[in-house]
PDB file of N, CA and C in Angstrom:
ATOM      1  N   UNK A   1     137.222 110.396 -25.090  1.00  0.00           N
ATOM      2  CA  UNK A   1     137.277 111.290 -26.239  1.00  0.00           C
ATOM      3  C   UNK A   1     136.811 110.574 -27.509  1.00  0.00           C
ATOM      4  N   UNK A   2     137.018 109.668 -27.716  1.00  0.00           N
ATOM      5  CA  UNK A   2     137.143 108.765 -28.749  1.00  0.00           C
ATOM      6  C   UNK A   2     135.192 108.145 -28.744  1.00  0.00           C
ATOM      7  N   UNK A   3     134.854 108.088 -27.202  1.00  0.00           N
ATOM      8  CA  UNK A   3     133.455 107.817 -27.544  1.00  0.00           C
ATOM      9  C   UNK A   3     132.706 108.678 -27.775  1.00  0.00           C
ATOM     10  N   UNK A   4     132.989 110.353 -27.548  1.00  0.00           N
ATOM     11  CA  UNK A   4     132.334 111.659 -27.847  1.00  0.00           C
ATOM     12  C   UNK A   4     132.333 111.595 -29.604  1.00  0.00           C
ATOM     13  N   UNK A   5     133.512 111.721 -30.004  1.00  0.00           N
ATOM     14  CA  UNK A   5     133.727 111.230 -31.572  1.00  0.00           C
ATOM     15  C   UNK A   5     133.061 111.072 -32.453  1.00  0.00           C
ATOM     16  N   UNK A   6     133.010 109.406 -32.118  1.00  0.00           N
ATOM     17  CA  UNK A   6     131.987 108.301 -32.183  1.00  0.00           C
ATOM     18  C   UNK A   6     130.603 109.000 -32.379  1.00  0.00           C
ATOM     19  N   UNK A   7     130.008 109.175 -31.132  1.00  0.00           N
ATOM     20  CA  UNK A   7     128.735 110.071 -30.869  1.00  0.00           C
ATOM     21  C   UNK A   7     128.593 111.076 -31.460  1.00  0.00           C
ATOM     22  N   UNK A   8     129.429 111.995 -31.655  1.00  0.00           N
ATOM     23  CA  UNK A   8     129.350 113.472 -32.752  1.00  0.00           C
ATOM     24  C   UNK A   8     129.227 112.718 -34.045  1.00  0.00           C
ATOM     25  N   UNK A   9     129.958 111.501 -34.905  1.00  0.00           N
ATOM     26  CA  UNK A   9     129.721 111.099 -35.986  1.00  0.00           C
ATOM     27  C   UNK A   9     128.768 110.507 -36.157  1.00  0.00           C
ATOM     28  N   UNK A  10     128.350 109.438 -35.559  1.00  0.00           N
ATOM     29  CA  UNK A  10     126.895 109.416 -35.550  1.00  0.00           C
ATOM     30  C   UNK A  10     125.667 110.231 -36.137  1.00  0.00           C
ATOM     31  N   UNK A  11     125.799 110.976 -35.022  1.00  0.00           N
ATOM     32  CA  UNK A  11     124.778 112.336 -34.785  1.00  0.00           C
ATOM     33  C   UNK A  11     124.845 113.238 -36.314  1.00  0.00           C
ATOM     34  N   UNK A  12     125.953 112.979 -36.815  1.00  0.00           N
ATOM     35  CA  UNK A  12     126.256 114.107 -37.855  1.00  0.00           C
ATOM     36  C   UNK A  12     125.623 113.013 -39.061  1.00  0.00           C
ATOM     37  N   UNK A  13     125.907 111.876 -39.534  1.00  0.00           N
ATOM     38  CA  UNK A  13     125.346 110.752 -40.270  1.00  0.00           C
ATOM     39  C   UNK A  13     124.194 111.140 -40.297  1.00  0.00           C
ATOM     40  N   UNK A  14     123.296 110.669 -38.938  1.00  0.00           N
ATOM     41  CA  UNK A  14     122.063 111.084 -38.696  1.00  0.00           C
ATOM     42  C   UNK A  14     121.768 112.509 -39.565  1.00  0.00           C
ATOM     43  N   UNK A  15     122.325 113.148 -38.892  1.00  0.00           N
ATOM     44  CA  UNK A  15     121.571 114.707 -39.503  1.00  0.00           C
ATOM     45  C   UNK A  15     121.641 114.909 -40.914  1.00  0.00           C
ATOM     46  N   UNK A  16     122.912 114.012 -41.959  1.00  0.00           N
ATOM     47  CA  UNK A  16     122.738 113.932 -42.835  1.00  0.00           C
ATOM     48  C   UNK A  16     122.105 113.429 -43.852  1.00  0.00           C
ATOM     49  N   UNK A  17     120.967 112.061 -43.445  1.00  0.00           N
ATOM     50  CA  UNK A  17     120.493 111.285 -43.611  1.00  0.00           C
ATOM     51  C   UNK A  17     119.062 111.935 -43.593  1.00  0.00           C
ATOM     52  N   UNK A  18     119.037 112.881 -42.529  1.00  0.00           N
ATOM     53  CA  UNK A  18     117.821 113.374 -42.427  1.00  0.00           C
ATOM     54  C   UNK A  18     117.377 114.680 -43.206  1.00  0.00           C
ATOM     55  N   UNK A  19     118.686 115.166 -43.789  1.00  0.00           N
ATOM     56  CA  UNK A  19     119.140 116.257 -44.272  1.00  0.00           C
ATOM     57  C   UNK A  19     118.552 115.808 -45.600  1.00  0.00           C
ATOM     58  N   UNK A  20     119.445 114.467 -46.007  1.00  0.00           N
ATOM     59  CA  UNK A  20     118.772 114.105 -47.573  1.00  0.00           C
ATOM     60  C   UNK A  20     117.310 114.093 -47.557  1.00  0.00           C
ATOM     61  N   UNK A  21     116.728 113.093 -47.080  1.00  0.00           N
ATOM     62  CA  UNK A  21     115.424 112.595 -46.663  1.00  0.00           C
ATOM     63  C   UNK A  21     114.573 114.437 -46.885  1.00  0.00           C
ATOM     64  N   UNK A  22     115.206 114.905 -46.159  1.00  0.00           N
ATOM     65  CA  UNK A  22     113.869 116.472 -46.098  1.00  0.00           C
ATOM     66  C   UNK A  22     114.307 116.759 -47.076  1.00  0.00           C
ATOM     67  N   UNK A  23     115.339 117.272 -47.838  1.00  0.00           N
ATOM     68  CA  UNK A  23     115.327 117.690 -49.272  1.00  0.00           C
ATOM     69  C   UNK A  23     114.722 117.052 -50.254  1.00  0.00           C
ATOM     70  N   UNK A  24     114.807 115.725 -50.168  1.00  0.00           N
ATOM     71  CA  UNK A  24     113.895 115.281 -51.241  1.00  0.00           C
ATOM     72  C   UNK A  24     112.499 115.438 -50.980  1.00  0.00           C
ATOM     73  N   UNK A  25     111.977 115.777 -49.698  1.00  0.00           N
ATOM     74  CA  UNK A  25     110.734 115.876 -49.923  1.00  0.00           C
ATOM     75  C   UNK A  25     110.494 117.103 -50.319  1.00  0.00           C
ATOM     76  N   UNK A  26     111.134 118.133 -50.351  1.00  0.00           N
ATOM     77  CA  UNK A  26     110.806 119.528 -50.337  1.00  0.00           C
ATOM     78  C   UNK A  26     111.297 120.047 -51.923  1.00  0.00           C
ATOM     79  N   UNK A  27     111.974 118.673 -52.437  1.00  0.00           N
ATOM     80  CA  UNK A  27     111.991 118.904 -54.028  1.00  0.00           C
ATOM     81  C   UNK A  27     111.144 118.508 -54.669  1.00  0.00           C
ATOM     82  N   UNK A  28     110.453 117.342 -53.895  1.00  0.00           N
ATOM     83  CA  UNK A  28     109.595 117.006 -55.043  1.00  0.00           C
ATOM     84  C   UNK A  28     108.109 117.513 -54.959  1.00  0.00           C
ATOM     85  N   UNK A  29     108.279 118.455 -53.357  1.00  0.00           N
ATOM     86  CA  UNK A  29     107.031 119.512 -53.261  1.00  0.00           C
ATOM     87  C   UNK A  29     107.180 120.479 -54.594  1.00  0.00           C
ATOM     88  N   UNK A  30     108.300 121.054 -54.277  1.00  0.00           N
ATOM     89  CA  UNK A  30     108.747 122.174 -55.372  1.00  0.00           C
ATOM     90  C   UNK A  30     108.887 121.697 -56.747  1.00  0.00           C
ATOM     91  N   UNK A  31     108.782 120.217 -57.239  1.00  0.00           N
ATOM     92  CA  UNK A  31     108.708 120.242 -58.480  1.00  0.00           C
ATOM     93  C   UNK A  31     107.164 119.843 -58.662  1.00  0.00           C
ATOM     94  N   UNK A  32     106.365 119.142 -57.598  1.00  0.00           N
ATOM     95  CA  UNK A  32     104.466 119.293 -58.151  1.00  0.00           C
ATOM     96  C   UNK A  32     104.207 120.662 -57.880  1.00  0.00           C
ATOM     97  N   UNK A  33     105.160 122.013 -57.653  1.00  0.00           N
ATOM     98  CA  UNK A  33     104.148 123.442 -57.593  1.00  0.00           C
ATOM     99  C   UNK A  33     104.557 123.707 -59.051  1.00  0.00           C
ATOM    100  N   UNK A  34     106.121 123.421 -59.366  1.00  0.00           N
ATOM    101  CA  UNK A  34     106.118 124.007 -60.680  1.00  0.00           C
ATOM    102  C   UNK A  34     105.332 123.492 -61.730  1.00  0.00           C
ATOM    103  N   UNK A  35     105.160 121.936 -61.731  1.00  0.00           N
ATOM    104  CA  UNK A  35     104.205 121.074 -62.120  1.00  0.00           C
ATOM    105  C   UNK A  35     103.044 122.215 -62.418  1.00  0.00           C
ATOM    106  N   UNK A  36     102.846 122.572 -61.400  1.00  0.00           N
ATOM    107  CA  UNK A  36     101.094 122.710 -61.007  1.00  0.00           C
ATOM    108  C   UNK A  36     100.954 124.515 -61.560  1.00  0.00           C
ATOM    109  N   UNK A  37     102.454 125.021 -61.377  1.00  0.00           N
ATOM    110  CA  UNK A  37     101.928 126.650 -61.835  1.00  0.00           C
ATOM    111  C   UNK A  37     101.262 127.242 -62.764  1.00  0.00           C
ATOM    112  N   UNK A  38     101.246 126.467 -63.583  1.00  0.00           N
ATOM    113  CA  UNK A  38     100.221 127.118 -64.878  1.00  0.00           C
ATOM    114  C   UNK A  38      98.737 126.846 -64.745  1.00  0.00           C
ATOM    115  N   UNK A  39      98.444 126.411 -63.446  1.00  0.00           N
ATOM    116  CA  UNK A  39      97.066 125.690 -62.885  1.00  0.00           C
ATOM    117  C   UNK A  39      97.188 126.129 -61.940  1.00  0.00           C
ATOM    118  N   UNK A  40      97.535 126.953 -61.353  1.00  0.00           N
ATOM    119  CA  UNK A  40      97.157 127.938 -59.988  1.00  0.00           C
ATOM    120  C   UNK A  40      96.464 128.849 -60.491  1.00  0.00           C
ATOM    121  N   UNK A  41      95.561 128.762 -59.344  1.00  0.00           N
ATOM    122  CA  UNK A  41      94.209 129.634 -59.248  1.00  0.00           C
ATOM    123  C   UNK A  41      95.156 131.156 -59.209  1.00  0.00           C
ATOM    124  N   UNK A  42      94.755 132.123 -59.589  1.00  0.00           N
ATOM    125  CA  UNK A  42      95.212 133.536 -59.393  1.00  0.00           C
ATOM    126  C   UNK A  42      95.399 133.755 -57.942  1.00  0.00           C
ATOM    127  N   UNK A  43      94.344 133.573 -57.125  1.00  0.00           N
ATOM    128  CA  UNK A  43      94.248 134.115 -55.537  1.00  0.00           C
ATOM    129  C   UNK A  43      95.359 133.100 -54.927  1.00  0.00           C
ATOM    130  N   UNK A  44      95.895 132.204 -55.939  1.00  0.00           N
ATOM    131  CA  UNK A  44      97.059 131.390 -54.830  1.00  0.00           C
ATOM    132  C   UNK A  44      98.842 131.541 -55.789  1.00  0.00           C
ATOM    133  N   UNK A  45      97.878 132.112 -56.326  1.00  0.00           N
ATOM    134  CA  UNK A  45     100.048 132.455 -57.019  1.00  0.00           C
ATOM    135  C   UNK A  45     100.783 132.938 -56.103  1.00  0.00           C
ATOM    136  N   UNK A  46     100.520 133.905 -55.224  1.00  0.00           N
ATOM    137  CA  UNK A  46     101.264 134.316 -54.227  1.00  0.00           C
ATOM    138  C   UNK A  46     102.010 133.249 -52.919  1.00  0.00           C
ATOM    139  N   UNK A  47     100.682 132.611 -53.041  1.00  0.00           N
ATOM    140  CA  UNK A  47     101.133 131.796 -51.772  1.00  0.00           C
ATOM    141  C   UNK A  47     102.326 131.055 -52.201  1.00  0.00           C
ATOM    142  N   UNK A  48     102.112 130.410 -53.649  1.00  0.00           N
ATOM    143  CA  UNK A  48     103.237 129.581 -54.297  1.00  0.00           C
ATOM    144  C   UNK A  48     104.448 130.108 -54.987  1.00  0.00           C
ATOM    145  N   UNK A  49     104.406 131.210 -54.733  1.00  0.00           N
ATOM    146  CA  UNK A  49     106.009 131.985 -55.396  1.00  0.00           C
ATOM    147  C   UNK A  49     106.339 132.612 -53.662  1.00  0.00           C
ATOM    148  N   UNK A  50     105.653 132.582 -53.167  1.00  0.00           N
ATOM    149  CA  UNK A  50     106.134 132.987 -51.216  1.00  0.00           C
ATOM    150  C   UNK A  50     106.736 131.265 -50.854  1.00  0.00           C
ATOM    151  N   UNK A  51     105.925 130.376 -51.201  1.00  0.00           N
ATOM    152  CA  UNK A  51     106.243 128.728 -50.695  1.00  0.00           C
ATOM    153  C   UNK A  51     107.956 128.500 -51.543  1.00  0.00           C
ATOM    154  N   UNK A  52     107.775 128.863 -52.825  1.00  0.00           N
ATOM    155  CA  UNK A  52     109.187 128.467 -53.477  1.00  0.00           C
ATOM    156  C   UNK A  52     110.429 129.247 -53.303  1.00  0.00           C
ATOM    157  N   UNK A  53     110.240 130.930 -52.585  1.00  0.00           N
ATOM    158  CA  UNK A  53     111.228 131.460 -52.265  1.00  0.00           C
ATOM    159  C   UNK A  53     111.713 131.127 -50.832  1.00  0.00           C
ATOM    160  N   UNK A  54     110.721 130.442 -50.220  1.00  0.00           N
ATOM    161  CA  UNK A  54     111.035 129.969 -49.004  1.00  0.00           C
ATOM    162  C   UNK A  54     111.576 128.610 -48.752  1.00  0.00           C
ATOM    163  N   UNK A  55     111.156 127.660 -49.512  1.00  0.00           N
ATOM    164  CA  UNK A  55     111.842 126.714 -49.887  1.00  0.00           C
ATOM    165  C   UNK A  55     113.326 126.669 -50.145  1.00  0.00           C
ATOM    166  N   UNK A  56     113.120 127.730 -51.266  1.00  0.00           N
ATOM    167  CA  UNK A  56     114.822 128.095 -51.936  1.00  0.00           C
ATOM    168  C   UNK A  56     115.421 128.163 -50.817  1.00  0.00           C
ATOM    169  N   UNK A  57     115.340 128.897 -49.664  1.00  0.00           N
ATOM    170  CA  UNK A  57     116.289 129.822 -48.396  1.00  0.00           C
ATOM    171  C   UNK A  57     116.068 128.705 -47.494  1.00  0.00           C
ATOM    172  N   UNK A  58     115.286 127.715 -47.608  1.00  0.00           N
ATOM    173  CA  UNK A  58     115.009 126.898 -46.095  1.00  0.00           C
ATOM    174  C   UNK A  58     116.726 125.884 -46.738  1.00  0.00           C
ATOM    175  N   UNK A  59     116.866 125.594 -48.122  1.00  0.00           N
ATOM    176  CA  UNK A  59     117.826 125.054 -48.374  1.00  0.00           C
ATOM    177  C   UNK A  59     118.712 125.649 -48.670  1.00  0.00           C
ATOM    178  N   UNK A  60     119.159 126.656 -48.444  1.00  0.00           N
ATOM    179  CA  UNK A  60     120.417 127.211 -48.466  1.00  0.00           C
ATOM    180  C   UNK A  60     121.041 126.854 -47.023  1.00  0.00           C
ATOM    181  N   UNK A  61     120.071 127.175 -46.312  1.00  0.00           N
ATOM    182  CA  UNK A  61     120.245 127.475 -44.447  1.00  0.00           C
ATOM    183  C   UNK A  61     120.995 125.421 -44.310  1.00  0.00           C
ATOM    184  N   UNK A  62     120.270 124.821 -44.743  1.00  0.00           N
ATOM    185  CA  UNK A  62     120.331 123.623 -44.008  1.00  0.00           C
ATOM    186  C   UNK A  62     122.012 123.378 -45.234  1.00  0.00           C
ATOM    187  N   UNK A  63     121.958 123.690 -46.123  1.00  0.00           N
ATOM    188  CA  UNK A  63     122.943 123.310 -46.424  1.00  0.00           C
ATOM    189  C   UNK A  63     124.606 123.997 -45.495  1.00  0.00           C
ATOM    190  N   UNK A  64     123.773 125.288 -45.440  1.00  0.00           N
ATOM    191  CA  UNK A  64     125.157 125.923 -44.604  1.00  0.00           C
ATOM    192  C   UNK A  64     125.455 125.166 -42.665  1.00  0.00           C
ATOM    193  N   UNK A  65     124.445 125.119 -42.554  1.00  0.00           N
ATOM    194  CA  UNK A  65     123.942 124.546 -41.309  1.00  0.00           C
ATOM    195  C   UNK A  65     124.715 122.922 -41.371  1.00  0.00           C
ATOM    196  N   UNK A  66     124.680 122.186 -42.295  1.00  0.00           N
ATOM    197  CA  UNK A  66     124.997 120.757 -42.497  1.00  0.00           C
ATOM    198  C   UNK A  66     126.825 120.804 -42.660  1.00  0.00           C
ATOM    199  N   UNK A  67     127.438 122.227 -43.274  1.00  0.00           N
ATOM    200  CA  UNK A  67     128.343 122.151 -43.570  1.00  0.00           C
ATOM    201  C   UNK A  67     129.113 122.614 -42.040  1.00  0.00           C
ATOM    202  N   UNK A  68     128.726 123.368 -41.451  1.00  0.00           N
ATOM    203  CA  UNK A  68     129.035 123.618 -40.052  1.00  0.00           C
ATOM    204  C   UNK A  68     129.049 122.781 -39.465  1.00  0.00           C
ATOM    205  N   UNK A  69     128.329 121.512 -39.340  1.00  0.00           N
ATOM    206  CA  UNK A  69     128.677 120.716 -38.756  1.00  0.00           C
ATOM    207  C   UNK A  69     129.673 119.577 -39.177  1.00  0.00           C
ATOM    208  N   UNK A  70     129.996 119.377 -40.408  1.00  0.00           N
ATOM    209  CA  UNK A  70     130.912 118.808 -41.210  1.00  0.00           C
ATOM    210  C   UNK A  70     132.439 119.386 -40.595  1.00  0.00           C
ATOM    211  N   UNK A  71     132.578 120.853 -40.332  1.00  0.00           N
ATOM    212  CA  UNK A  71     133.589 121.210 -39.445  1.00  0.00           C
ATOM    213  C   UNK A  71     133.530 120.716 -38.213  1.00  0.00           C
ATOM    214  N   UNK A  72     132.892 120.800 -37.554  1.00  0.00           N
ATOM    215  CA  UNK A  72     132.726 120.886 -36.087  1.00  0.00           C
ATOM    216  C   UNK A  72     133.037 119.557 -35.465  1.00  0.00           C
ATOM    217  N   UNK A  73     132.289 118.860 -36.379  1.00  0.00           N
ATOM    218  CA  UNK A  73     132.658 117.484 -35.827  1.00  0.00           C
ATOM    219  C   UNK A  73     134.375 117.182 -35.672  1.00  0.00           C
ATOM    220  N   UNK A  74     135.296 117.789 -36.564  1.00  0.00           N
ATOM    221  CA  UNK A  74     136.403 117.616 -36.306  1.00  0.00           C
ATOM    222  C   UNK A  74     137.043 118.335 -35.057  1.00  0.00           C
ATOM    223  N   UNK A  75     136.519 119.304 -34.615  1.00  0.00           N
ATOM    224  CA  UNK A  75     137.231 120.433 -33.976  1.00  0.00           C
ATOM    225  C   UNK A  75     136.023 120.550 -32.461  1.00  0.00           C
ATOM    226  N   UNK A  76     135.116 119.748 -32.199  1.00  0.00           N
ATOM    227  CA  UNK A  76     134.246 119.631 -31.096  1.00  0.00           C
ATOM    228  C   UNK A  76     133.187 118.659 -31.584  1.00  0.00           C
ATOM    229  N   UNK A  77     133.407 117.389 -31.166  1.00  0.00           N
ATOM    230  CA  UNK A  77     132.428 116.373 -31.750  1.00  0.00           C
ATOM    231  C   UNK A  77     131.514 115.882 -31.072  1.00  0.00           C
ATOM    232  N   UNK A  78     131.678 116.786 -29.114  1.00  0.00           N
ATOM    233  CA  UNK A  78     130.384 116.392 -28.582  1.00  0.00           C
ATOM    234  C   UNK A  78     129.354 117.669 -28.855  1.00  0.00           C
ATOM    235  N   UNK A  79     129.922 119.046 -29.441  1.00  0.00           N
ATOM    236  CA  UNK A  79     128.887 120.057 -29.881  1.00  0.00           C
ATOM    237  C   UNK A  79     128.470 119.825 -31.411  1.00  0.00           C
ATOM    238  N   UNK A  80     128.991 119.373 -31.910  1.00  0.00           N
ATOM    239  CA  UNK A  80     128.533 118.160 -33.124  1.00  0.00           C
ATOM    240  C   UNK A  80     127.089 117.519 -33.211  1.00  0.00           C
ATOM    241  N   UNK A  81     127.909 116.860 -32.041  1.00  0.00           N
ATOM    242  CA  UNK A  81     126.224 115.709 -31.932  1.00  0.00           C
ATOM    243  C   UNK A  81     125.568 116.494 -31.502  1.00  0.00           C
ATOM    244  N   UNK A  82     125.871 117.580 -30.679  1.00  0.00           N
ATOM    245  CA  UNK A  82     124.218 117.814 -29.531  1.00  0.00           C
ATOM    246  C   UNK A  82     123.445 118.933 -31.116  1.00  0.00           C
ATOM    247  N   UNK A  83     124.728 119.817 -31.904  1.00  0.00           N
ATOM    248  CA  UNK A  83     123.867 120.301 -33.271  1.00  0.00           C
ATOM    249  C   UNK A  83     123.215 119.816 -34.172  1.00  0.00           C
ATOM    250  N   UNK A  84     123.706 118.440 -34.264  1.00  0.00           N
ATOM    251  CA  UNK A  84     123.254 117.608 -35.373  1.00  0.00           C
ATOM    252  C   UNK A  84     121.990 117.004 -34.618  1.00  0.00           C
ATOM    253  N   UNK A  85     122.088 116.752 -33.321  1.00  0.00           N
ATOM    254  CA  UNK A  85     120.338 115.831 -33.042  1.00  0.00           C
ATOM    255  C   UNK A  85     119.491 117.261 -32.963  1.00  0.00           C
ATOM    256  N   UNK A  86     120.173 118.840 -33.039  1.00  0.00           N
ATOM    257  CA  UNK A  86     119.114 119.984 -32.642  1.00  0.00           C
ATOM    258  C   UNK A  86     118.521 119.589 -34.442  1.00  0.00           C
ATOM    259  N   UNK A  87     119.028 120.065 -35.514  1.00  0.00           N
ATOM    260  CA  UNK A  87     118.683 119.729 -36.950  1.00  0.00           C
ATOM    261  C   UNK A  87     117.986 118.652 -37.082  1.00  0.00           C
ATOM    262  N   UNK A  88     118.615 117.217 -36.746  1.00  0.00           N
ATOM    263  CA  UNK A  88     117.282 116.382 -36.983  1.00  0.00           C
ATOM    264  C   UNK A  88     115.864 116.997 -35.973  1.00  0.00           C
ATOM    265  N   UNK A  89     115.804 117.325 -34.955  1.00  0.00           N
ATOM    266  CA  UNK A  89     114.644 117.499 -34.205  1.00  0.00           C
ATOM    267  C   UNK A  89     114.145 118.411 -34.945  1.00  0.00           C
ATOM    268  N   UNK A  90     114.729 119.613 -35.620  1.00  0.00           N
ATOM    269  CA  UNK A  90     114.017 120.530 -36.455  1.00  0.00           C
ATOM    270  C   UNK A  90     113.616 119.727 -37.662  1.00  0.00           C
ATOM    271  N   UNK A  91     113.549 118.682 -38.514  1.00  0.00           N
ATOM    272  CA  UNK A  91     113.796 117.972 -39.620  1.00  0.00           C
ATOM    273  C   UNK A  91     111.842 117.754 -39.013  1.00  0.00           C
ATOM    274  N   UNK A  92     112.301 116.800 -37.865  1.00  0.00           N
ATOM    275  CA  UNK A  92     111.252 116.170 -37.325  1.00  0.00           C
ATOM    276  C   UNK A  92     109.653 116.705 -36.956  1.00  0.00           C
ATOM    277  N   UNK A  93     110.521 117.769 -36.414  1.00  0.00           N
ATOM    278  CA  UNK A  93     109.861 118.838 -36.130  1.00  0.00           C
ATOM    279  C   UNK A  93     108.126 119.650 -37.608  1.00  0.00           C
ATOM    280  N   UNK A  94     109.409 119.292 -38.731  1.00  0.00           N
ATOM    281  CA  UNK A  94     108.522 120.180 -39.317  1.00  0.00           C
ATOM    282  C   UNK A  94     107.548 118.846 -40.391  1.00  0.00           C
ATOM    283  N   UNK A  95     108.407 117.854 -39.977  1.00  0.00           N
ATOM    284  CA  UNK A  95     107.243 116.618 -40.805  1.00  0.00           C
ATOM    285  C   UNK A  95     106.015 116.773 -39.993  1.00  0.00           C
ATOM    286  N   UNK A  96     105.858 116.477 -38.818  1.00  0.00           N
ATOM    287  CA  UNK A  96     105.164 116.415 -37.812  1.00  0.00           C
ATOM    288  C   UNK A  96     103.968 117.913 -38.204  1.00  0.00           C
ATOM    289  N   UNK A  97     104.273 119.316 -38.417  1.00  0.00           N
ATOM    290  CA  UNK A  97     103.557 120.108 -38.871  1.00  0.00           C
ATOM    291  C   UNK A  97     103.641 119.750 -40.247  1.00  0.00           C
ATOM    292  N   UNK A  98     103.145 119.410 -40.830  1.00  0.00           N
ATOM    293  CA  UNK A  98     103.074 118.965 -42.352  1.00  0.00           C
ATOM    294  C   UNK A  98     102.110 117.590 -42.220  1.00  0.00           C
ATOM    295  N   UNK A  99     102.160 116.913 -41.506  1.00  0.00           N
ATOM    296  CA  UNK A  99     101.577 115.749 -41.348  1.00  0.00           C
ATOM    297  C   UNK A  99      99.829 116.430 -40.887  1.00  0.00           C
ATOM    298  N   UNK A 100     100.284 117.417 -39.670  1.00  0.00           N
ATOM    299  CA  UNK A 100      98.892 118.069 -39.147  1.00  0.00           C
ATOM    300  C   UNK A 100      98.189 118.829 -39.830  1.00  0.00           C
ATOM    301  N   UNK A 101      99.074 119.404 -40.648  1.00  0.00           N
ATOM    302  CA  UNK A 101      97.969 120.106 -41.812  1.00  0.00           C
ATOM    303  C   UNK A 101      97.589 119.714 -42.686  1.00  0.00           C
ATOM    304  N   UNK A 102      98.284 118.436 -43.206  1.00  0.00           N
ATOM    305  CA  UNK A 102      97.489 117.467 -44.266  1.00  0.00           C
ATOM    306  C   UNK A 102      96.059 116.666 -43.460  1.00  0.00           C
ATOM    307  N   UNK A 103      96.298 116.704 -42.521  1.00  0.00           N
ATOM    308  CA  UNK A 103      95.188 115.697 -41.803  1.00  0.00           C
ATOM    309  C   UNK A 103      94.085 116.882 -41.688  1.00  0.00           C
ATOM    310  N   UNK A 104      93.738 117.904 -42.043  1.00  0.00           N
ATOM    311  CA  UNK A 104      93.110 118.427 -41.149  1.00  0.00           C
ATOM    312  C   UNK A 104      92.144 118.812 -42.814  1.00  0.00           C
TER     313      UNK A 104
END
């Protein structure tokens, strides 16, 4: 029991770590658009008030998502870990598409 625990805290560290890590990148996306809004082309304002309301909601989710597991870990800490490595893999997940569309 005690090594499930262990492993759910971990896992939850992790996800929090990764939790920070993507927010800051996705703030300091959202502060070069606001940066940049008075220099958006007309044909892309949309895209960038669709990118920042989505932004807004991608961090609401992970915050509610991060806090669920902040419970859980007390009350099931091997469904803990297996939620917290699903969040980092989504974390991972979306650098990885972000990486491919910058390259391209």
């Amino acid at each position: 029991m005690q090594s499930a625990l262990d492993e759910a805290n971990a896992a939850a560290q992790k996800a929090a770590e990764s939790e920070g890590k993507l927010r800051k990148e996705l703030d300091a996306m959202r502060k070069a658009a606001e940066r940049n809004a008075k220099n958006v082309a007309p044909e892309n304002a949309q895209a960038v008030s669709d990118f920042t309301s989505y932004y807004n909601q991608t961090q609401e989710l992970v915050n509610k998502m991060n806090g669920i597991l902040l419970k859980l870990v007390q009350k099931d800490p091997e469904m803990a870990g297996k939620l917290g490595n699903a969040l980092i893999a989504l974390s991972d997940a979306i650098k990885k598409e972000i990486k491919k569309e910058a390259a391209v």
